[in-house]
PDB file of N, CA and C in Angstrom:
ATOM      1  N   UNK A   1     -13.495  15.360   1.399  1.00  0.00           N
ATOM      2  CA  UNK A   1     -12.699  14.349   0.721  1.00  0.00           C
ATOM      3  C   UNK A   1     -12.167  14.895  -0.606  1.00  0.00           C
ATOM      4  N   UNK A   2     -11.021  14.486  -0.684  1.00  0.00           N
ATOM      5  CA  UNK A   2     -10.553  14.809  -2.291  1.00  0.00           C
ATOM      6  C   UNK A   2     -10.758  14.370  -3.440  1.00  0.00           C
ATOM      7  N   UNK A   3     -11.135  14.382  -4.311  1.00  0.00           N
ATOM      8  CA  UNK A   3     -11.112  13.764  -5.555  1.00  0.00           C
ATOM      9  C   UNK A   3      -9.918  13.668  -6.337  1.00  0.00           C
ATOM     10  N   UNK A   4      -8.304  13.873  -5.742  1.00  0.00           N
ATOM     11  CA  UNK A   4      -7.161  13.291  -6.473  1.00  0.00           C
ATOM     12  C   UNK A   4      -6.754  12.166  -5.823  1.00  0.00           C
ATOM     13  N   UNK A   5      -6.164  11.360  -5.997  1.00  0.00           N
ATOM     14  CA  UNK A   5      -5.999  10.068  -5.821  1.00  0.00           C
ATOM     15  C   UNK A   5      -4.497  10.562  -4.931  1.00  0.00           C
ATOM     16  N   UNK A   6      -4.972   9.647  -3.246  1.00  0.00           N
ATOM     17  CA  UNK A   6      -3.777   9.863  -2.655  1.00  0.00           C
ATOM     18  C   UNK A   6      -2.727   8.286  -2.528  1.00  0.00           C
ATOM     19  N   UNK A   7      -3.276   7.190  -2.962  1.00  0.00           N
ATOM     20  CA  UNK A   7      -2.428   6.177  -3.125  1.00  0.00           C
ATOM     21  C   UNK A   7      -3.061   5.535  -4.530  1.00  0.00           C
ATOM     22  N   UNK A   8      -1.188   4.888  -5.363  1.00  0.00           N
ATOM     23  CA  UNK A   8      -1.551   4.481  -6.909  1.00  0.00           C
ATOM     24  C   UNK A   8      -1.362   3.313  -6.333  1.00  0.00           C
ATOM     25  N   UNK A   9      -2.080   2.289  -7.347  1.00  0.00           N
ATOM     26  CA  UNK A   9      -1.520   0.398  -7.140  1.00  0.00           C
ATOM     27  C   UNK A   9      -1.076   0.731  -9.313  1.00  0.00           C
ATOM     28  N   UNK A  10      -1.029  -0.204  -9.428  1.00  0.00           N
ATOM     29  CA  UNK A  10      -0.256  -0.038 -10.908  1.00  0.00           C
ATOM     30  C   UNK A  10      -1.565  -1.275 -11.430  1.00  0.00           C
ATOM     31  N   UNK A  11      -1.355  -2.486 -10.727  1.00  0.00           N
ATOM     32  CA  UNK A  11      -2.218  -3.511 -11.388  1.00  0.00           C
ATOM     33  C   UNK A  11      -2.773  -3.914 -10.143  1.00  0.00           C
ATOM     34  N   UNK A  12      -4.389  -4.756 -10.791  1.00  0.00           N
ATOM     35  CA  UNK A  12      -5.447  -5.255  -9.678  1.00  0.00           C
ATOM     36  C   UNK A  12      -4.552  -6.291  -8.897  1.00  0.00           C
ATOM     37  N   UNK A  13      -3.686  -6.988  -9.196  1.00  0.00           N
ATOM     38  CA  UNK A  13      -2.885  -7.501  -8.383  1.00  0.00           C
ATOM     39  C   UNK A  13      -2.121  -7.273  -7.371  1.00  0.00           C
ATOM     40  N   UNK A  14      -1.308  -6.315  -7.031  1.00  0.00           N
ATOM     41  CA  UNK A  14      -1.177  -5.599  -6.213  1.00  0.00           C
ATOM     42  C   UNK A  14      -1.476  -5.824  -4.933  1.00  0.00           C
ATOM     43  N   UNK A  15      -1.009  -5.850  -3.724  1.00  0.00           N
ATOM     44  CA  UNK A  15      -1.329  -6.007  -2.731  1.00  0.00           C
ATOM     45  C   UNK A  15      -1.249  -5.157  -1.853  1.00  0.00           C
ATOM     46  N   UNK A  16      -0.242  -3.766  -2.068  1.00  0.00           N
ATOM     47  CA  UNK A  16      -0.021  -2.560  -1.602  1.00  0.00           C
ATOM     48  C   UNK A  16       0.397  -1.667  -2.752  1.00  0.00           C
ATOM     49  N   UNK A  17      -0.015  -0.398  -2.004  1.00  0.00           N
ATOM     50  CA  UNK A  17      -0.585   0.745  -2.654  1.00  0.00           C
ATOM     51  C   UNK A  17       0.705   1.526  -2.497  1.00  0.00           C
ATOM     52  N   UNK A  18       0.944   2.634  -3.074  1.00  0.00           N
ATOM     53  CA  UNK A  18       2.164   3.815  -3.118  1.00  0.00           C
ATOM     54  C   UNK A  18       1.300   4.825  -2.812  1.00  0.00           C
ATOM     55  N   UNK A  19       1.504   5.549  -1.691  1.00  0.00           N
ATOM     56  CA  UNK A  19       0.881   7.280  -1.054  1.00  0.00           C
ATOM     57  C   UNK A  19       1.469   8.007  -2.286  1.00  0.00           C
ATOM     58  N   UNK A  20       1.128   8.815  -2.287  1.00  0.00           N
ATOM     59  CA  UNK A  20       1.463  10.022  -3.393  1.00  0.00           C
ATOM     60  C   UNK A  20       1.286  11.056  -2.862  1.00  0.00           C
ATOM     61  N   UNK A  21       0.766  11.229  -1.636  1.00  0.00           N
ATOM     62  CA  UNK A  21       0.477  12.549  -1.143  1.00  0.00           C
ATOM     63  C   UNK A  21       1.646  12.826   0.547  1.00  0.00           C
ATOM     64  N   UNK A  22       1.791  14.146   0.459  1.00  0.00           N
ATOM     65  CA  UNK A  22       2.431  14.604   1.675  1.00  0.00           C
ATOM     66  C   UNK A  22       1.964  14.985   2.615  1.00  0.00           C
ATOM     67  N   UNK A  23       2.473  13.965   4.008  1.00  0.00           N
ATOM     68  CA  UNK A  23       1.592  14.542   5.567  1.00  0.00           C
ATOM     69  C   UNK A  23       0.578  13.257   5.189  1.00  0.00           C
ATOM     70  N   UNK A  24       0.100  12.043   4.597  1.00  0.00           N
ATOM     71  CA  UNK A  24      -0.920  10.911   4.885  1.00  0.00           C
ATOM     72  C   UNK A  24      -0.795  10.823   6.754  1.00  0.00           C
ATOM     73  N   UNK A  25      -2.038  10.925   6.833  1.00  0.00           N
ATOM     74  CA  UNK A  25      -2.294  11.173   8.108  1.00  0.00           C
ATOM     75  C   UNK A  25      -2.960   9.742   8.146  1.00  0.00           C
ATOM     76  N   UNK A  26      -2.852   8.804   9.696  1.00  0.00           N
ATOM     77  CA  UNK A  26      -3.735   7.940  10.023  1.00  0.00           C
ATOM     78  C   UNK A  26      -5.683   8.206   9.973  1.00  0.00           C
ATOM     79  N   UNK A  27      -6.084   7.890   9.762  1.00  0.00           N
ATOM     80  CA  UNK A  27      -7.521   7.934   9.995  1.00  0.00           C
ATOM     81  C   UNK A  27      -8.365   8.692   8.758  1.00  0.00           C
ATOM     82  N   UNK A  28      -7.485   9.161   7.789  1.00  0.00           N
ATOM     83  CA  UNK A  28      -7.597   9.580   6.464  1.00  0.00           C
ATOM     84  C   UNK A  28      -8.288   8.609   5.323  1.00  0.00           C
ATOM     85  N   UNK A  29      -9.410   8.901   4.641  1.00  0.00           N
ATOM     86  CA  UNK A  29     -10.539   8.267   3.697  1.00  0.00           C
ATOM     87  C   UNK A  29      -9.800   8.163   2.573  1.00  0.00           C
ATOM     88  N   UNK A  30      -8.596   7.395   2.008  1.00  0.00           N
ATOM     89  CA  UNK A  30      -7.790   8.222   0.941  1.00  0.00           C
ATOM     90  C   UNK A  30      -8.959   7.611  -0.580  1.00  0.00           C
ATOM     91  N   UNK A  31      -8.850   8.001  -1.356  1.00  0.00           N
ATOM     92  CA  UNK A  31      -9.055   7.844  -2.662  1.00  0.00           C
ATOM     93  C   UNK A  31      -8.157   7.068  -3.264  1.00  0.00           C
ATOM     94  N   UNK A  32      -8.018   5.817  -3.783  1.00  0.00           N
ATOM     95  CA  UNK A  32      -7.086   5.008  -4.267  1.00  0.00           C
ATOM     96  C   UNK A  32      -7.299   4.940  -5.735  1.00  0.00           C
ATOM     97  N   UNK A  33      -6.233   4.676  -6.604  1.00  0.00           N
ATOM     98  CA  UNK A  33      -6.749   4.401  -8.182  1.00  0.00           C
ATOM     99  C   UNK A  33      -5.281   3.400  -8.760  1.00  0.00           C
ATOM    100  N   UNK A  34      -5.896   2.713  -9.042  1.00  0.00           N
ATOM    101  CA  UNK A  34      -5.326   1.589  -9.831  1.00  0.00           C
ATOM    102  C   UNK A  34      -5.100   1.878 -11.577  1.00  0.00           C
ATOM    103  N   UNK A  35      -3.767   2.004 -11.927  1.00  0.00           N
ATOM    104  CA  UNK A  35      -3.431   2.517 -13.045  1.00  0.00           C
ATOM    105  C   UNK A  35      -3.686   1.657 -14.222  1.00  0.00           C
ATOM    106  N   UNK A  36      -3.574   0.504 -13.921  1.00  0.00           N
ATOM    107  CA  UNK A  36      -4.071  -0.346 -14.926  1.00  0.00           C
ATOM    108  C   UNK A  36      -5.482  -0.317 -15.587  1.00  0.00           C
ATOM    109  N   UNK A  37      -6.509   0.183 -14.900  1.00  0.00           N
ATOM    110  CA  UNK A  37      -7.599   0.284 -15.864  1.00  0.00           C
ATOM    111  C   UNK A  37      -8.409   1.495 -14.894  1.00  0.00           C
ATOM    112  N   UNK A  38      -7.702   2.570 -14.508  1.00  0.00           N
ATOM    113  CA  UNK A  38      -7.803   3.735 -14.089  1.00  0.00           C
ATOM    114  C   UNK A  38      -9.061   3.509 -13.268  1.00  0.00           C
ATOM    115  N   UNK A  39      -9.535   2.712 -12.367  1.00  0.00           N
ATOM    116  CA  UNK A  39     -10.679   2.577 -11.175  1.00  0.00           C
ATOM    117  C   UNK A  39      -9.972   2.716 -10.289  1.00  0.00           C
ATOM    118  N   UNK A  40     -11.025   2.854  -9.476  1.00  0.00           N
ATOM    119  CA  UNK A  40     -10.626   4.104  -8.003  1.00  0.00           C
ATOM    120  C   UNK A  40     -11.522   2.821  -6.773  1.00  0.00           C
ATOM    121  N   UNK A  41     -10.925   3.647  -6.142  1.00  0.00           N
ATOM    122  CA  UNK A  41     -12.142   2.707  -5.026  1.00  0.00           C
ATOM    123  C   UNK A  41     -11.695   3.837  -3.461  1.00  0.00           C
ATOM    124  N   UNK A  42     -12.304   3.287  -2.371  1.00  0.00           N
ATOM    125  CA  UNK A  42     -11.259   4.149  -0.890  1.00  0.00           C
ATOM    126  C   UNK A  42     -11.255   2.999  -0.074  1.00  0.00           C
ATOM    127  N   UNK A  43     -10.514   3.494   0.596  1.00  0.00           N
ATOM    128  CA  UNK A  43     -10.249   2.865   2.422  1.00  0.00           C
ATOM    129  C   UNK A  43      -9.201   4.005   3.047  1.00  0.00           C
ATOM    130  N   UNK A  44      -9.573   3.625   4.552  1.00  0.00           N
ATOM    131  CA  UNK A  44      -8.851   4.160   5.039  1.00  0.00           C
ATOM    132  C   UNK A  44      -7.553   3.639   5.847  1.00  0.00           C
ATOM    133  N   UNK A  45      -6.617   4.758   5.528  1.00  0.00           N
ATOM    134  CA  UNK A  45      -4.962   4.437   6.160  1.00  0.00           C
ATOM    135  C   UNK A  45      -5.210   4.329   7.488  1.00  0.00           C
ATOM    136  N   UNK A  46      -4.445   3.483   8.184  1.00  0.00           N
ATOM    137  CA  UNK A  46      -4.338   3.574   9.655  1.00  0.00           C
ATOM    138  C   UNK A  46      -3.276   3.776  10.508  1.00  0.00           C
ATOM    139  N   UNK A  47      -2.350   4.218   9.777  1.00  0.00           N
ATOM    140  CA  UNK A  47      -1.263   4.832  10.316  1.00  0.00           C
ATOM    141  C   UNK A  47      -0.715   6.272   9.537  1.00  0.00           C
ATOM    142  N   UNK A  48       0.257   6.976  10.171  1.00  0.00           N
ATOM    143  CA  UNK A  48       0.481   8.189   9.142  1.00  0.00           C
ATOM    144  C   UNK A  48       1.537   7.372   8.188  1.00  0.00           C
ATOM    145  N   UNK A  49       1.785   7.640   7.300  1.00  0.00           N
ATOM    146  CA  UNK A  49       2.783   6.736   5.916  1.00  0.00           C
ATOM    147  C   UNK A  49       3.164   8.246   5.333  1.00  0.00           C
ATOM    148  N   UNK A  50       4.118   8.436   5.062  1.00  0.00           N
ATOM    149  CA  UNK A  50       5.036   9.561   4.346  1.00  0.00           C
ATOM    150  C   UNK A  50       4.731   8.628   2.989  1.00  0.00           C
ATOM    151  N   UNK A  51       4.799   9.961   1.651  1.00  0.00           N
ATOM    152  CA  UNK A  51       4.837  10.149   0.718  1.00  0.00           C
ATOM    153  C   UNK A  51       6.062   9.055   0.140  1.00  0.00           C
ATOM    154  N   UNK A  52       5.568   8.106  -0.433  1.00  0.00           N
ATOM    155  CA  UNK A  52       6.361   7.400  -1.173  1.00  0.00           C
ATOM    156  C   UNK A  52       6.545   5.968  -0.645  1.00  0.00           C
ATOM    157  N   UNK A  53       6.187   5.645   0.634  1.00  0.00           N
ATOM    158  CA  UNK A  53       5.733   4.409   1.112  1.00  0.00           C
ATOM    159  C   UNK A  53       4.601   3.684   1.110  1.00  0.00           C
ATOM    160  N   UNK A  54       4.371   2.561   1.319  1.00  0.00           N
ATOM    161  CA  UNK A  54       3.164   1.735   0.777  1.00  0.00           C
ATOM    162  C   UNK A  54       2.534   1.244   2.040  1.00  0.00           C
ATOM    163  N   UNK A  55       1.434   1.483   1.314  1.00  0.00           N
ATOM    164  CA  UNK A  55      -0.067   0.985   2.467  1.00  0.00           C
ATOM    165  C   UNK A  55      -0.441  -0.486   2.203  1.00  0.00           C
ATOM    166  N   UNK A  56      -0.946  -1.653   2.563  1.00  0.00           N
ATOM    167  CA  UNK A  56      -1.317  -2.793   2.937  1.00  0.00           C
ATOM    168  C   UNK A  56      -2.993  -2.696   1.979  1.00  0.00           C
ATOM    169  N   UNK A  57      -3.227  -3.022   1.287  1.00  0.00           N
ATOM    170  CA  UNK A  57      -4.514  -3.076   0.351  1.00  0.00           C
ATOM    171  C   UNK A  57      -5.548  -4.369   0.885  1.00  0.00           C
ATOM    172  N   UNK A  58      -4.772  -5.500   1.370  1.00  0.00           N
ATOM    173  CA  UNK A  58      -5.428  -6.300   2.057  1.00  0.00           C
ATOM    174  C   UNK A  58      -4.397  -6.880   3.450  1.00  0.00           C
ATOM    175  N   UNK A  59      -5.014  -7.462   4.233  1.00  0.00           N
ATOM    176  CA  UNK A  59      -4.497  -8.241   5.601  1.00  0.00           C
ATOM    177  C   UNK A  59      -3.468  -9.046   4.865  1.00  0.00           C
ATOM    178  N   UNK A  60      -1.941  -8.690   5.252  1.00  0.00           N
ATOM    179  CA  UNK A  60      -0.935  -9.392   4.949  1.00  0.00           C
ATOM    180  C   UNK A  60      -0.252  -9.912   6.582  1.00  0.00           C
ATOM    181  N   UNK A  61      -0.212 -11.074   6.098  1.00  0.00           N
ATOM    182  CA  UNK A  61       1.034 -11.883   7.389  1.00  0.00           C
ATOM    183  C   UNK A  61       2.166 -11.976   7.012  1.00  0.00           C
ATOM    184  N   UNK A  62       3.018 -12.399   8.464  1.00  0.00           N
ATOM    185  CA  UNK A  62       4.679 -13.070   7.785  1.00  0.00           C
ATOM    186  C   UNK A  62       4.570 -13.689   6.962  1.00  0.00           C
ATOM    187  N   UNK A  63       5.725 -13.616   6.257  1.00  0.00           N
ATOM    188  CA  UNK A  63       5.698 -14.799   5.154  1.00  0.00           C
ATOM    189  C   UNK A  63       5.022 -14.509   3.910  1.00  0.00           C
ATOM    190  N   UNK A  64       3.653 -13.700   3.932  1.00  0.00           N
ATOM    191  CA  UNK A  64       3.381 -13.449   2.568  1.00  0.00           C
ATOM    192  C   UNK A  64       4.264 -12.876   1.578  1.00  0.00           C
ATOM    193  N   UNK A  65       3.807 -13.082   0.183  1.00  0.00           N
ATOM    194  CA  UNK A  65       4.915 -12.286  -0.478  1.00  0.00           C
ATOM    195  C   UNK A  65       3.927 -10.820  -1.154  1.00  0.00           C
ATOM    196  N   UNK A  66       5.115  -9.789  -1.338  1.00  0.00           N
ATOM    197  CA  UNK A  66       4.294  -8.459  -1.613  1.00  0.00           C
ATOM    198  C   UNK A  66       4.387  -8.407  -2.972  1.00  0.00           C
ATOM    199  N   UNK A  67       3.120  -7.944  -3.153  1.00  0.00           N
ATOM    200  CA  UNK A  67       3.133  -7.475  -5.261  1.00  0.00           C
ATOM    201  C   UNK A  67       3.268  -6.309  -5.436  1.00  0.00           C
ATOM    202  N   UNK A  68       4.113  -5.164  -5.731  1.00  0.00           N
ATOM    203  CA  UNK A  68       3.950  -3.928  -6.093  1.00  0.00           C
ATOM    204  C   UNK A  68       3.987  -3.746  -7.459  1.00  0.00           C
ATOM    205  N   UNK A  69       3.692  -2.955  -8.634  1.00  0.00           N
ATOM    206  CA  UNK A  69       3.587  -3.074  -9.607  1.00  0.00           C
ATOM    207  C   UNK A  69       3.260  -4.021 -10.855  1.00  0.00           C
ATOM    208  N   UNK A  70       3.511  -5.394 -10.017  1.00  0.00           N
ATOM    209  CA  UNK A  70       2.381  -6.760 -10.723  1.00  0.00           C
ATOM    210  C   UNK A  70       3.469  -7.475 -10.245  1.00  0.00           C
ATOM    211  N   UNK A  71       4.988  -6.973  -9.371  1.00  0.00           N
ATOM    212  CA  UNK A  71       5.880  -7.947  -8.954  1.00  0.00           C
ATOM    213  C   UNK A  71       6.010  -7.865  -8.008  1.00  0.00           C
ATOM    214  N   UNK A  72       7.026  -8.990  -7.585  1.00  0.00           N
ATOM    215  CA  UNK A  72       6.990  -9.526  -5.984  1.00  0.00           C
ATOM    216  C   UNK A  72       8.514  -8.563  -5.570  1.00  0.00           C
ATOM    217  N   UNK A  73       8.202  -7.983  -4.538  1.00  0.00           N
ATOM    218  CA  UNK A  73       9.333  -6.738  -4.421  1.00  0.00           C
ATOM    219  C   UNK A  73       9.465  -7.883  -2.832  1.00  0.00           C
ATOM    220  N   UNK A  74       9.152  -8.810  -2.374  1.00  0.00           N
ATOM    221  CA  UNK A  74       9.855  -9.570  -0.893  1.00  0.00           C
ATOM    222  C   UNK A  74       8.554 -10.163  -0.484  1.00  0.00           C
ATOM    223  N   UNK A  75       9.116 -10.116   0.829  1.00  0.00           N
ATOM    224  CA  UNK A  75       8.227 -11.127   1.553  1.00  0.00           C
ATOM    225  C   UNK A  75       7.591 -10.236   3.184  1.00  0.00           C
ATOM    226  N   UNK A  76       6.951 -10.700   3.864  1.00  0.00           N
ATOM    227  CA  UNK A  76       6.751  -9.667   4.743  1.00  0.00           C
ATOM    228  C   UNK A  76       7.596 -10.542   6.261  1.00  0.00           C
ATOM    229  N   UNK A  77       7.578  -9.945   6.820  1.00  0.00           N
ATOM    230  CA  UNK A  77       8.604 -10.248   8.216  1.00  0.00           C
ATOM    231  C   UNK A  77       7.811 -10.080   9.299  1.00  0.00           C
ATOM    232  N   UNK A  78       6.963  -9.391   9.224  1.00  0.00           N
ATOM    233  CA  UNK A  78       5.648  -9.529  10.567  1.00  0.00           C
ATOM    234  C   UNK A  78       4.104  -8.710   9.582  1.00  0.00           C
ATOM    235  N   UNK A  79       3.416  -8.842  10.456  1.00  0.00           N
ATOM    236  CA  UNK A  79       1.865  -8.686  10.290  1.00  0.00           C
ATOM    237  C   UNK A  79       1.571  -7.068   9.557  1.00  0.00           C
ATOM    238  N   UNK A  80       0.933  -7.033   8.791  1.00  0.00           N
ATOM    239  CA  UNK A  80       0.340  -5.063   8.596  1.00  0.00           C
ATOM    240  C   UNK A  80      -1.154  -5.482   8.151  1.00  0.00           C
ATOM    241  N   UNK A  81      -2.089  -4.913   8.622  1.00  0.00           N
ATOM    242  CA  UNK A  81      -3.557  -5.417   8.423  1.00  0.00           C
ATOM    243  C   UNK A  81      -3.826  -4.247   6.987  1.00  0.00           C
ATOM    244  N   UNK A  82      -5.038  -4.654   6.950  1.00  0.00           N
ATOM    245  CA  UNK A  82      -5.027  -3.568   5.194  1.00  0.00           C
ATOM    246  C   UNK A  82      -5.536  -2.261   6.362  1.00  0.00           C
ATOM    247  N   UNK A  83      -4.679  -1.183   5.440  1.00  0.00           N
ATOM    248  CA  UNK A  83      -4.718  -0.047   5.985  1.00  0.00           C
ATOM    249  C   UNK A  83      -3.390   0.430   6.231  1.00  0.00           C
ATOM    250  N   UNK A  84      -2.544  -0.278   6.760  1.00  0.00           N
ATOM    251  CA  UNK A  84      -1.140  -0.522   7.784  1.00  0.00           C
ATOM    252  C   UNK A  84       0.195  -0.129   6.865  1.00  0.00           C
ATOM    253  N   UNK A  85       0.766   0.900   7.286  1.00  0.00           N
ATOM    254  CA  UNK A  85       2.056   0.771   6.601  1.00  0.00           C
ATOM    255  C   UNK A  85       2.659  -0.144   6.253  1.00  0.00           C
ATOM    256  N   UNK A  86       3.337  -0.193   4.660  1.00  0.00           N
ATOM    257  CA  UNK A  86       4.544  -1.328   4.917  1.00  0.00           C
ATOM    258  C   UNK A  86       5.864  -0.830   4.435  1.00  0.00           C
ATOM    259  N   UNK A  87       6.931  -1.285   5.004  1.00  0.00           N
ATOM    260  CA  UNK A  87       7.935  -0.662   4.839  1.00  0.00           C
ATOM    261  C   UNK A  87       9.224  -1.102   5.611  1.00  0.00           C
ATOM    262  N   UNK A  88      10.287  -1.313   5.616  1.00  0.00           N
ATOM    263  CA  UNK A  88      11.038  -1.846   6.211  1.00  0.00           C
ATOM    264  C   UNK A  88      11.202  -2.290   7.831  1.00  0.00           C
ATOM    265  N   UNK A  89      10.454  -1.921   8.078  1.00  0.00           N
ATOM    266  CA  UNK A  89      10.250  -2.518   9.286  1.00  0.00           C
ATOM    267  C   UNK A  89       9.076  -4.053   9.005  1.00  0.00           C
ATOM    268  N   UNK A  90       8.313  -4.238   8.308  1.00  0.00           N
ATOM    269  CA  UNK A  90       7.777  -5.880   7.923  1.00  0.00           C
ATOM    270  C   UNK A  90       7.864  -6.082   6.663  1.00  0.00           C
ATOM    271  N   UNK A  91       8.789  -5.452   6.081  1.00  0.00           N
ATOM    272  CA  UNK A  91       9.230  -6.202   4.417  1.00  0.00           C
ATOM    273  C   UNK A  91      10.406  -5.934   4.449  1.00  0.00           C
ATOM    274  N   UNK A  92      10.976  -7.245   3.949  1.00  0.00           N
ATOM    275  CA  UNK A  92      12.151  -7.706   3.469  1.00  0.00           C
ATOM    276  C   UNK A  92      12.092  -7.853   1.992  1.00  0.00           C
ATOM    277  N   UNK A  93      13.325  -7.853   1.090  1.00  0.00           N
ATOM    278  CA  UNK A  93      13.561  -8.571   0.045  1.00  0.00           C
ATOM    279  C   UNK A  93      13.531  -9.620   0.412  1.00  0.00           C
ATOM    280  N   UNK A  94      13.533 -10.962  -0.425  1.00  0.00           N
ATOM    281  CA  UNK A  94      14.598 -12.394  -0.792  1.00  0.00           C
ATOM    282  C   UNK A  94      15.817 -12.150  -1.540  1.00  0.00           C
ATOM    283  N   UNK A  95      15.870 -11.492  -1.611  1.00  0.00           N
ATOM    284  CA  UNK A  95      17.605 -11.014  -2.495  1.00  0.00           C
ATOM    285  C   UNK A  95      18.531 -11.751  -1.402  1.00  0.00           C
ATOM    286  N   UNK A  96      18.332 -11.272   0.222  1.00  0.00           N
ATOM    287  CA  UNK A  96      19.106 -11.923   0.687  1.00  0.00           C
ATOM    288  C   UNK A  96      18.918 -11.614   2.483  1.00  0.00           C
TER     289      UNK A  96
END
């Protein structure tokens, strides 16, 4: 296991995480750290997620709305369990 942090959340609020690392492989123990008061914690990804897309921190449904950085970046459009990519295929904006 690594000791650099392969997904950031910004604040404990947050509901998905940002990969930071290249090649996140499914079934991977990542090291997570939350920038707001620099704690770490793990779980594991369950899908592969490319560098710069966001992982599911807890069980999100349709309809929830997503927090990235302490804001609501949309809403989700189908299911990602924590672990689960998210990314345009089950998040939408509300912009429109």
């Amino acid at each position: 296991m690594t000791e650099e942090p392969q997904l950031l959340m910004h604040d404990r609020a947050d509901n998905v995480g940002v990969v930071v690392v290249e090649d996140l492989k499914a079934g991977t123990e990542m090291l997570c750290r939350i920038t707001e008061d620099n704690s770490t914690f793990r779980m594991t990804v369950l899908d592969d997620v490319p560098i710069g897309h966001k992982v599911a921190i807890v069980d999100l449904v349709k309809d929830d709305t997503v927090i990235k950085y302490g804001e609501d970046i949309g809403r989700m459009v189908g299911d990602a369990a924590k672990g689960k990519h998210v990314h345009v295929h089950n998040l939408k904006t509300k912009r429109w």
